[in-house]
C-alpha atoms as a PDB file:
ATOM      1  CA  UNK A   1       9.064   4.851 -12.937  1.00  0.00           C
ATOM      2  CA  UNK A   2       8.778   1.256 -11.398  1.00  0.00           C
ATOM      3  CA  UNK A   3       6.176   0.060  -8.677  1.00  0.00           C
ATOM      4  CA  UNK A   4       6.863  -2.711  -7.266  1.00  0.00           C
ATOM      5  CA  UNK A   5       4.259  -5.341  -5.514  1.00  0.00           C
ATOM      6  CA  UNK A   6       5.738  -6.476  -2.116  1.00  0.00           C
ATOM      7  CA  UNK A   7       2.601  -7.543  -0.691  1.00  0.00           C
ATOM      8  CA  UNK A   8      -0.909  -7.748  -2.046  1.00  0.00           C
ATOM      9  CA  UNK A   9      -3.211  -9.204   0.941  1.00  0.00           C
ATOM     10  CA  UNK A  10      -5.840  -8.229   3.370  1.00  0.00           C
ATOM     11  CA  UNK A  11      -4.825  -7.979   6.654  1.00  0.00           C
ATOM     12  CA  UNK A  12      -4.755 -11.700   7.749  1.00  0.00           C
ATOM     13  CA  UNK A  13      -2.590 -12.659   4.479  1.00  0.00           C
ATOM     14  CA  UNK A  14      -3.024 -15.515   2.218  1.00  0.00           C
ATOM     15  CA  UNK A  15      -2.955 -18.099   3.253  1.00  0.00           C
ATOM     16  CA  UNK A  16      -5.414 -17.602   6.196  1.00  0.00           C
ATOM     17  CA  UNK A  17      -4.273 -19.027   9.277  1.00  0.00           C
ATOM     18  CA  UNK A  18      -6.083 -22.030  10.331  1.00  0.00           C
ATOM     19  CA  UNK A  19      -8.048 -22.249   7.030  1.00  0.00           C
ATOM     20  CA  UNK A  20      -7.939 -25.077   4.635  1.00  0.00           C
ATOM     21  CA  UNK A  21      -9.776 -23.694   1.903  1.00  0.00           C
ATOM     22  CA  UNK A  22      -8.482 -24.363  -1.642  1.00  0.00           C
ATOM     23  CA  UNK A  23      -7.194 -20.663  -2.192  1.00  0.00           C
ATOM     24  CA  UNK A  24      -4.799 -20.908   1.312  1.00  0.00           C
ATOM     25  CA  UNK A  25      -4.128 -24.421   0.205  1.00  0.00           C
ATOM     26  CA  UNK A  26      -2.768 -23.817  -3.663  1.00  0.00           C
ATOM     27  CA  UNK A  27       0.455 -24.670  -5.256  1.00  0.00           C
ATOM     28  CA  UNK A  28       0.287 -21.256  -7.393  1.00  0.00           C
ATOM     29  CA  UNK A  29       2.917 -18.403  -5.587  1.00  0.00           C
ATOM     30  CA  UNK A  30       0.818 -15.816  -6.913  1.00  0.00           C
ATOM     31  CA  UNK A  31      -1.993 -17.258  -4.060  1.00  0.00           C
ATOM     32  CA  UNK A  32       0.383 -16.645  -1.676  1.00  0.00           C
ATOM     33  CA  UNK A  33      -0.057 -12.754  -0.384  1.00  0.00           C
ATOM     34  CA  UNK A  34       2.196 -11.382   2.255  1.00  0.00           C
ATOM     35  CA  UNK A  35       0.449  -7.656   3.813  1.00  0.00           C
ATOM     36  CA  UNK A  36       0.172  -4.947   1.511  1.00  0.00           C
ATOM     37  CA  UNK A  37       3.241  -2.699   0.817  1.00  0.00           C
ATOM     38  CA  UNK A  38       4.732  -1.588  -2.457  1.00  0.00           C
ATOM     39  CA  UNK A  39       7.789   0.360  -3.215  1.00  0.00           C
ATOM     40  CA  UNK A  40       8.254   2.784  -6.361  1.00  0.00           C
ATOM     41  CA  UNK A  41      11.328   3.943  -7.803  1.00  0.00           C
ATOM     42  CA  UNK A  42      11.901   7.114  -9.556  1.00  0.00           C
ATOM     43  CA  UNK A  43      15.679   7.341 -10.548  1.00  0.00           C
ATOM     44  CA  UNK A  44      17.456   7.023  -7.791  1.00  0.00           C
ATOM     45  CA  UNK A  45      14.780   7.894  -5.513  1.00  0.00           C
ATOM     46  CA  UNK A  46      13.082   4.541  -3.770  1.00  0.00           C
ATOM     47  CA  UNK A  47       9.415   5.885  -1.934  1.00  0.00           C
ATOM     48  CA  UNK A  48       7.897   2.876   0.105  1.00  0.00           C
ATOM     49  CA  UNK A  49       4.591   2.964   0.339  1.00  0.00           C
ATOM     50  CA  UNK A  50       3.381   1.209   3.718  1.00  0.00           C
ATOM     51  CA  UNK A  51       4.964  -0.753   5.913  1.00  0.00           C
ATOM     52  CA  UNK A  52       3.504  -4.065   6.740  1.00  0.00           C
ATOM     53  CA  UNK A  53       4.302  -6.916   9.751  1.00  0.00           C
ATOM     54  CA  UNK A  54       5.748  -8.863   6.834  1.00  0.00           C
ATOM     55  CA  UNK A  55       7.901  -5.839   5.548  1.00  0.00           C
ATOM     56  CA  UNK A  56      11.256  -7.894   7.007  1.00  0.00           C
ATOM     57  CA  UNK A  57      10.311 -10.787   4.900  1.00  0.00           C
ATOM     58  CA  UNK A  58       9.562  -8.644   1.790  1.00  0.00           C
ATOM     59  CA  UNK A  59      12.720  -6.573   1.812  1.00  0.00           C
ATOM     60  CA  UNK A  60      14.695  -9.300   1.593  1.00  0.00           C
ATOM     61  CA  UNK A  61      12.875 -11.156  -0.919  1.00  0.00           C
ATOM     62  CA  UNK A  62      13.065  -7.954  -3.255  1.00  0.00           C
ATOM     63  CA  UNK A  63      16.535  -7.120  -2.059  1.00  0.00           C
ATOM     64  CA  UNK A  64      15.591  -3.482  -0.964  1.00  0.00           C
ATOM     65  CA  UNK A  65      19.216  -1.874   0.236  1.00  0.00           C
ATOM     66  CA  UNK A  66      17.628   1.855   0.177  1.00  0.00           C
ATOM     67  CA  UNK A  67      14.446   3.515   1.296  1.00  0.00           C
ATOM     68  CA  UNK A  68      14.693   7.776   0.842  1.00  0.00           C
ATOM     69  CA  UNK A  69      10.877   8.219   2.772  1.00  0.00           C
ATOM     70  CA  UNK A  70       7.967   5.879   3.431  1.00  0.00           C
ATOM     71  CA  UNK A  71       4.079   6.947   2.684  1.00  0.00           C
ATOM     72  CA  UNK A  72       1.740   6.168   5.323  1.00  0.00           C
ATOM     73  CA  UNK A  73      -2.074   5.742   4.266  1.00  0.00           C
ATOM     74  CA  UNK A  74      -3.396   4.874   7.836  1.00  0.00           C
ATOM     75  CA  UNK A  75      -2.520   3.651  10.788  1.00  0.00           C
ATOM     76  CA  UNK A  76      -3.994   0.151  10.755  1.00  0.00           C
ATOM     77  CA  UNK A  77      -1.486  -2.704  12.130  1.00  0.00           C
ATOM     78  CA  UNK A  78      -1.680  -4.181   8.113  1.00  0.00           C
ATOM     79  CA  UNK A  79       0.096  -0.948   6.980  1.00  0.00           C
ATOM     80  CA  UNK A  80       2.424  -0.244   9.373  1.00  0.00           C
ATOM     81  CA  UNK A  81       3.324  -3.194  11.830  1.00  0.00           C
ATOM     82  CA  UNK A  82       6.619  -3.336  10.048  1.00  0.00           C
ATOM     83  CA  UNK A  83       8.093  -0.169  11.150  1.00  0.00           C
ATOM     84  CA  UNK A  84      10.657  -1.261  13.814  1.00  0.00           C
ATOM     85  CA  UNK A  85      11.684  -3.083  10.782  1.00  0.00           C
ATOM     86  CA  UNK A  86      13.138  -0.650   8.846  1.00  0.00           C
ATOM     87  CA  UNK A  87      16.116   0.483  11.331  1.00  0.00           C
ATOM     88  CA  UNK A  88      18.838  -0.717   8.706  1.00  0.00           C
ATOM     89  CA  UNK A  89      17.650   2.075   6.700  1.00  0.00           C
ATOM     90  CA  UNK A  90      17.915   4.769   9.169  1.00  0.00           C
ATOM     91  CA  UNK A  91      21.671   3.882  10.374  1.00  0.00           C
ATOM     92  CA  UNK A  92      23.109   7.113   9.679  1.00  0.00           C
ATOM     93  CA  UNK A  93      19.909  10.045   8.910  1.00  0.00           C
ATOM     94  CA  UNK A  94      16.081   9.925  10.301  1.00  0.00           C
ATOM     95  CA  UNK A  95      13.900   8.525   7.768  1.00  0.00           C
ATOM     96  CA  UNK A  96      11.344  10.470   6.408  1.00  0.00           C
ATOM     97  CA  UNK A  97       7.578   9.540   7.127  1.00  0.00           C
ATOM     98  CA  UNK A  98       4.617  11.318   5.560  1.00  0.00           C
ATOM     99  CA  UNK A  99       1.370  10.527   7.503  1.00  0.00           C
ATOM    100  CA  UNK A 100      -1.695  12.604   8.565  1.00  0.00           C
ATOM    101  CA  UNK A 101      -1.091  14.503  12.375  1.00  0.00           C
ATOM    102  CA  UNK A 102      -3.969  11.300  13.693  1.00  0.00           C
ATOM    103  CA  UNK A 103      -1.425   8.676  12.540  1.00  0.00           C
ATOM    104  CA  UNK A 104       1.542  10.154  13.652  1.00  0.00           C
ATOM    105  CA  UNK A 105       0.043  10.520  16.795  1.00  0.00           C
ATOM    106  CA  UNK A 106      -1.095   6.631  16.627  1.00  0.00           C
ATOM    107  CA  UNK A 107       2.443   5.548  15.652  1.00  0.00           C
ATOM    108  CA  UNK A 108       4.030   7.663  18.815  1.00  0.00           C
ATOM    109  CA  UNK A 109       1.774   5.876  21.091  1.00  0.00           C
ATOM    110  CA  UNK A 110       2.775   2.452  19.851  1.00  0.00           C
ATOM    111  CA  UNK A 111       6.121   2.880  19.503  1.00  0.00           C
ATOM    112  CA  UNK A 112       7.312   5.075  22.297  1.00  0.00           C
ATOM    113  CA  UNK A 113      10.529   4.057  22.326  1.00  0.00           C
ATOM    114  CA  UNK A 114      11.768   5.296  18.995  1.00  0.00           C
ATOM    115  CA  UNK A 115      11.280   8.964  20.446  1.00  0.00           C
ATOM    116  CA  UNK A 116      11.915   9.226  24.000  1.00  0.00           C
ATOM    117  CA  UNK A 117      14.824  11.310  24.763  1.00  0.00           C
ATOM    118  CA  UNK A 118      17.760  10.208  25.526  1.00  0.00           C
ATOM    119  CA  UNK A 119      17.462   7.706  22.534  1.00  0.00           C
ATOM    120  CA  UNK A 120      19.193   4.798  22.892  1.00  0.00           C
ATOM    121  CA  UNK A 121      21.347   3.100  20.177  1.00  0.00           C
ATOM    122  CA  UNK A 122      19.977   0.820  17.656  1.00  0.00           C
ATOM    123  CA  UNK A 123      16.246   2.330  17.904  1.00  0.00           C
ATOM    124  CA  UNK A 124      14.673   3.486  14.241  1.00  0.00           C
ATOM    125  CA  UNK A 125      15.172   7.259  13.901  1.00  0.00           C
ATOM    126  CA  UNK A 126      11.821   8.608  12.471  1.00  0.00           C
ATOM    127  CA  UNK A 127      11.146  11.915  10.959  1.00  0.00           C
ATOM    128  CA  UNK A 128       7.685  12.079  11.478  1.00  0.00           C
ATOM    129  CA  UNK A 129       6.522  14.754   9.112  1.00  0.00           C
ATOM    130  CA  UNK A 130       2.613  15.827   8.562  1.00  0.00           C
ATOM    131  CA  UNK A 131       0.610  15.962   5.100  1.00  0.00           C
ATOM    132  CA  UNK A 132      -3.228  16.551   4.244  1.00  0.00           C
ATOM    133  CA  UNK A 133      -4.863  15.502   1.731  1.00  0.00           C
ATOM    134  CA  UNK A 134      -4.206  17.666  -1.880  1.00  0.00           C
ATOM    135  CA  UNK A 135      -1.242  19.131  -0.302  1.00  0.00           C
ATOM    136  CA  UNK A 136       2.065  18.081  -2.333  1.00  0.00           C
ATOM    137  CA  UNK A 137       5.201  18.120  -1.197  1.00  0.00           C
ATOM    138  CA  UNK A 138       8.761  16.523  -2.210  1.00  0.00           C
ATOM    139  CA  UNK A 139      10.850  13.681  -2.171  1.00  0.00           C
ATOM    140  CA  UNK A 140      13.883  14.083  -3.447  1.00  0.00           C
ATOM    141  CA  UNK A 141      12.933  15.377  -7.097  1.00  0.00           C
ATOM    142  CA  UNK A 142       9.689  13.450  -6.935  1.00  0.00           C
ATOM    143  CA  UNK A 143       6.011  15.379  -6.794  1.00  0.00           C
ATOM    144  CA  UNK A 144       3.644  13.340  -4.156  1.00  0.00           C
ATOM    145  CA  UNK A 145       0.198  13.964  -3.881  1.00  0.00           C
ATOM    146  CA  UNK A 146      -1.879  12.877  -1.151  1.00  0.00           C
ATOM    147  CA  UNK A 147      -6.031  12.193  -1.506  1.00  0.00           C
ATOM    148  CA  UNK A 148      -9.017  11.720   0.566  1.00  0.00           C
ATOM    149  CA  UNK A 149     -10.315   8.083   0.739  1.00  0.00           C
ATOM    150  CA  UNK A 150     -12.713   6.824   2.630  1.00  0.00           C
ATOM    151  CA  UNK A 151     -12.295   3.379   4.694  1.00  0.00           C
ATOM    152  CA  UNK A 152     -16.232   2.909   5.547  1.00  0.00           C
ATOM    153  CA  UNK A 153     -16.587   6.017   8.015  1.00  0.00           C
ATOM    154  CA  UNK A 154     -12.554   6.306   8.654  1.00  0.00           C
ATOM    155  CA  UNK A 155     -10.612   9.015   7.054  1.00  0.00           C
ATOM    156  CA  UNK A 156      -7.029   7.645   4.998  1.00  0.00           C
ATOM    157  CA  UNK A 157      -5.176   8.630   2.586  1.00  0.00           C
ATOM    158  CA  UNK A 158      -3.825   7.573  -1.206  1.00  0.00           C
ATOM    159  CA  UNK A 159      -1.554   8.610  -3.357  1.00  0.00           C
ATOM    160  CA  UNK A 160      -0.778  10.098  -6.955  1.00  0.00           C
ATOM    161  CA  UNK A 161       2.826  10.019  -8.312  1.00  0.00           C
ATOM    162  CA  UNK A 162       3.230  11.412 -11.381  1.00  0.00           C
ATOM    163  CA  UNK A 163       0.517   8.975 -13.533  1.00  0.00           C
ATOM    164  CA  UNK A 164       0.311   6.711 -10.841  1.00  0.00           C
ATOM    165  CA  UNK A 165      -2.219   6.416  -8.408  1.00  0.00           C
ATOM    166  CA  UNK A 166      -1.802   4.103  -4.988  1.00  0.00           C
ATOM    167  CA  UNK A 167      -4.976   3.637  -3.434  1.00  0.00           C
ATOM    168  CA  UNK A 168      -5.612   0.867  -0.320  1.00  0.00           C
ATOM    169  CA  UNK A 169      -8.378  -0.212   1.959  1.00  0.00           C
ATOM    170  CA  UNK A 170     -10.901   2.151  -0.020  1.00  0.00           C
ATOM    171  CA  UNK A 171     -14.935   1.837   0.550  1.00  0.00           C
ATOM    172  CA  UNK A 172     -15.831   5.293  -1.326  1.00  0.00           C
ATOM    173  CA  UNK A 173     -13.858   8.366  -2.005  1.00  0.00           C
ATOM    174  CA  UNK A 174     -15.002  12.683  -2.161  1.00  0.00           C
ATOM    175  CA  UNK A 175     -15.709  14.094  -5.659  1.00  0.00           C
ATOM    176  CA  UNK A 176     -12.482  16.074  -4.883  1.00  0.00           C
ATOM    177  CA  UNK A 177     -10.259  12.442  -5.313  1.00  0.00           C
ATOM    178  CA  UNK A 178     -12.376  11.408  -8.501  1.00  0.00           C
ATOM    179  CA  UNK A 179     -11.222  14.802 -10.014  1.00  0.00           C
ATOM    180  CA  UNK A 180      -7.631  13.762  -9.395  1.00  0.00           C
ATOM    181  CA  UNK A 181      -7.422  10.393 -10.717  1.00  0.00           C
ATOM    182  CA  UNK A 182      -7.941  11.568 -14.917  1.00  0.00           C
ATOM    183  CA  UNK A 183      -5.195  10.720 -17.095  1.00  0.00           C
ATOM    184  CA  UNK A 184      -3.388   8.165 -15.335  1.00  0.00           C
ATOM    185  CA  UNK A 185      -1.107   5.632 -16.644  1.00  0.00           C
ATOM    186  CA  UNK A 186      -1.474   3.293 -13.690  1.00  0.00           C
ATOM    187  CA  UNK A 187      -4.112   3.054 -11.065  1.00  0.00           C
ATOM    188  CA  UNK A 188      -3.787   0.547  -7.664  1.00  0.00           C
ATOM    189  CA  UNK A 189      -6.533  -0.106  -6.122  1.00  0.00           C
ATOM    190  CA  UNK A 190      -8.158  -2.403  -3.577  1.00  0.00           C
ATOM    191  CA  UNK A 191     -10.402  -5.355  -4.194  1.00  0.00           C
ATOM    192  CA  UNK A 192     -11.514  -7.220  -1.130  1.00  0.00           C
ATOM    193  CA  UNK A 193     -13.528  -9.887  -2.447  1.00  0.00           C
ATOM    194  CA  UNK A 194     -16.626 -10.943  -4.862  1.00  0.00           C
ATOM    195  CA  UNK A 195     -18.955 -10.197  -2.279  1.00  0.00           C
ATOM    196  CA  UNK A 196     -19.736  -6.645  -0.469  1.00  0.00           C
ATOM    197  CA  UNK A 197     -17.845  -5.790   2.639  1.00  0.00           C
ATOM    198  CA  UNK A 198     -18.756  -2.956   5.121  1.00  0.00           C
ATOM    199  CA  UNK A 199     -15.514  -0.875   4.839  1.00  0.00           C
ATOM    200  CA  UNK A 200     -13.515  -1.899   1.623  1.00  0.00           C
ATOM    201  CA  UNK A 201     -14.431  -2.154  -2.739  1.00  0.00           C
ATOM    202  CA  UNK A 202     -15.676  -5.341  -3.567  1.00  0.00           C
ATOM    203  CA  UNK A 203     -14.393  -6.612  -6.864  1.00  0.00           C
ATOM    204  CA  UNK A 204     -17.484  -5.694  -9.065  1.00  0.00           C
ATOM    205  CA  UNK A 205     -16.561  -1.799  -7.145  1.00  0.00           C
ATOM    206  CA  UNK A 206     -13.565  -1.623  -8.036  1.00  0.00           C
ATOM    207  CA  UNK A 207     -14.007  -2.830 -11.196  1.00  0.00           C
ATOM    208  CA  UNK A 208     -17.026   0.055 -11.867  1.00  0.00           C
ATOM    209  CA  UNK A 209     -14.322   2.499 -10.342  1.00  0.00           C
ATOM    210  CA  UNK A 210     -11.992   1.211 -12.799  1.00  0.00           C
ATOM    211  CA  UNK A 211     -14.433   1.862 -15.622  1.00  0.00           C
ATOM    212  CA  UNK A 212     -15.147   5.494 -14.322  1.00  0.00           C
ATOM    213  CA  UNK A 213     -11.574   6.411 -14.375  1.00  0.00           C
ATOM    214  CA  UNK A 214     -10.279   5.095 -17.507  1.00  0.00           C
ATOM    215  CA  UNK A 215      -6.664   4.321 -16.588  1.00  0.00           C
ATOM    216  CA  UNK A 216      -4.672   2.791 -19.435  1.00  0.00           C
ATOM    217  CA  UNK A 217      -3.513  -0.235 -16.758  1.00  0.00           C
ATOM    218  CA  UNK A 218      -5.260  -1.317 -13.148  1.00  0.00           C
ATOM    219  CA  UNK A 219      -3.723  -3.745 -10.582  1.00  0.00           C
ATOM    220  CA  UNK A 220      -5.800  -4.965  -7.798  1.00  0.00           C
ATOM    221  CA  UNK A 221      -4.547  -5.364  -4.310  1.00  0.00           C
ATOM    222  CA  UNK A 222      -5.459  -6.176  -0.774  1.00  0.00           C
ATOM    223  CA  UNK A 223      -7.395  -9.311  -1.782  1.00  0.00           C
ATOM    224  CA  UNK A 224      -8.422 -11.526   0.877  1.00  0.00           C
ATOM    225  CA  UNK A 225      -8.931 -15.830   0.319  1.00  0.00           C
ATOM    226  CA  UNK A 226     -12.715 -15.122  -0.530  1.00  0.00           C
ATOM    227  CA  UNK A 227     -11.349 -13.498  -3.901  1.00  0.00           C
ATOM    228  CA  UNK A 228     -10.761 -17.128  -5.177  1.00  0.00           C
ATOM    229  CA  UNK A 229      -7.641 -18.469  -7.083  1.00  0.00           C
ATOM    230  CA  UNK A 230      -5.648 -16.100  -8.893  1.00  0.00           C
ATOM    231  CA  UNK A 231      -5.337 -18.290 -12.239  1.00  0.00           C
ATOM    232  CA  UNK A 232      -9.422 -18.907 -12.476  1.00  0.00           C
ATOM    233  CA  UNK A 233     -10.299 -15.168 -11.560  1.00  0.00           C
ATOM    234  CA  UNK A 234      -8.027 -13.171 -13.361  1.00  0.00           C
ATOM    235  CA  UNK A 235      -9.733 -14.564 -17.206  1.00  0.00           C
ATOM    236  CA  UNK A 236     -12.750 -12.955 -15.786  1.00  0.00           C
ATOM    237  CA  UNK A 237     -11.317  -9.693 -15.842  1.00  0.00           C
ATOM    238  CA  UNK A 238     -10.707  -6.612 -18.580  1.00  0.00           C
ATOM    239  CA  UNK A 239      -7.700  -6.942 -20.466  1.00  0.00           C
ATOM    240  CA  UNK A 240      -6.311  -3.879 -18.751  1.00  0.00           C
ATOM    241  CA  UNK A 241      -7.299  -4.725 -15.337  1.00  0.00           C
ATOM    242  CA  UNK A 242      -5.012  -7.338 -13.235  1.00  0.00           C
ATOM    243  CA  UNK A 243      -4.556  -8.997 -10.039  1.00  0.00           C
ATOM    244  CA  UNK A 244      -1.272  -7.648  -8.288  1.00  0.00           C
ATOM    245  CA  UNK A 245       1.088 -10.540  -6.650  1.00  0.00           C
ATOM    246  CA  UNK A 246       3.433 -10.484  -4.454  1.00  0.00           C
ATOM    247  CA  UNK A 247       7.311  -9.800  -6.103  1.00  0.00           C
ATOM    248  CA  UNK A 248       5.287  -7.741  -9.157  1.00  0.00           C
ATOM    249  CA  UNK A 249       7.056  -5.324 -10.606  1.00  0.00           C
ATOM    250  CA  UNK A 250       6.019  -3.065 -13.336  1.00  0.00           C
ATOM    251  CA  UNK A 251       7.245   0.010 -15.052  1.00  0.00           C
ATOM    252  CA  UNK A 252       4.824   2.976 -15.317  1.00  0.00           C
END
């Protein structure tokens, strides 16, 4: 299995508009953080896993040609503002999307026009399809699991695959998740910043997380320009646990 790291900001990216701080003002690509989405590849099946407003940019920057279903954790614009985006990969079949009933119903409203009837040419076809949380289903031959996380008081959803767990914009998370998250070969998970945030993990969070769950590798993601440079925080980290970047890709 591969995961690849197409973007690994918050939702105003990195650099911040407007800001002139040294983080949105370094030399060092990996400072440079497009809006979370990553894609994973299981033999010939490709799962994205949200789709961002800079999705355009990172497809063809990682030369993505094939997409067989895209995971939806919530309906923020970070995740999925990139949507409309991905009608090259829906030329000739609907493309799959899991997502709870709420963000189907969010993604309908803001993008009526990809399922009124008549359709006209040239709009993405979408095959909306519903998931809850501990209910698997398939793509392709691959085993997806959705979980319960919590973003402050709002409901989302991550994701185990196989011994890899993708988890975004998380403040806490039920008992139920925890017991799902053992034995894993790779956990994702969100750092905002060093400081405490009302509705995502701080650093020193996910980093406890991290230390509850045991995962043989961690990659952080979703860091905003208050996390500082990439090159001075990452030697204050475990050896196991990274900072994700942007073009990242590792096998699991």
């Amino acid at each position: 299995m591969k995961l690849q790291f197409l973007g690994t900001g918050t939702s105003t990216g990195v650099p911040q508009i407007g800001c002139r701080c040294k983080v949105c003002c370094s030399s060092d690509p990996r400072d440079n953080r497009l809006r979370c989405s990553a894609m994973l590849v299981e033999g010939d099946t490709h799962i994205l896993i949200d789709c961002s407003p800079d999705f355009r940019q990172q497809a063809l920057r990682a030369n993505i040609e094939h997409i067989d279903a895209l995971l939806l954790t919530h309906s923020h614009y970070d995740h999925t503002g990139g949507i409309d985006d991905l009608r090259p990969f829906c030329t000739y079949a609907p493309l799959p999307i899991y997502a709870e009933p709420k963000v189907i119903g969010d993604i309908k409203a803001r993008l009526p026009y990809c399922f009124i009837e008549p359709r006209y040419p040239g709009i993405p076809q979408l095959d909306m399809r519903p998931i809850a949380p501990l209910h698997a289903f398939m793509v392709g031959d691959v085993m997806v699991q959705p979980l319960r996380v919590m973003h402050y008081n709002l409901p989302i959803v991550g994701y185990r695959i196989g011994r890899v767990a993708y988890i975004t914009d998380c403040l806490t998370m039920p008992q139920e998740t925890l017991e799902q998250l053992n034995d894993l070969d790779v956990l994702v998970i969100n750092a905002l910043r060093r400081s405490k945030h009302i509705s995502h993990q701080s650093l020193d969070d996910a980093l406890a997380l991290i230390e509850q769950l045991s995962p043989k590798k961690a990659y952080l993601i979703h860091m905003s320009h208050d996390m500082g440079l990439h090159a001075e925080m990452s030697t204050m980290l475990p050896p196991h646990v990274q900072f994700a970047y942007d073009w990242l890709c590792v096998e699991c």
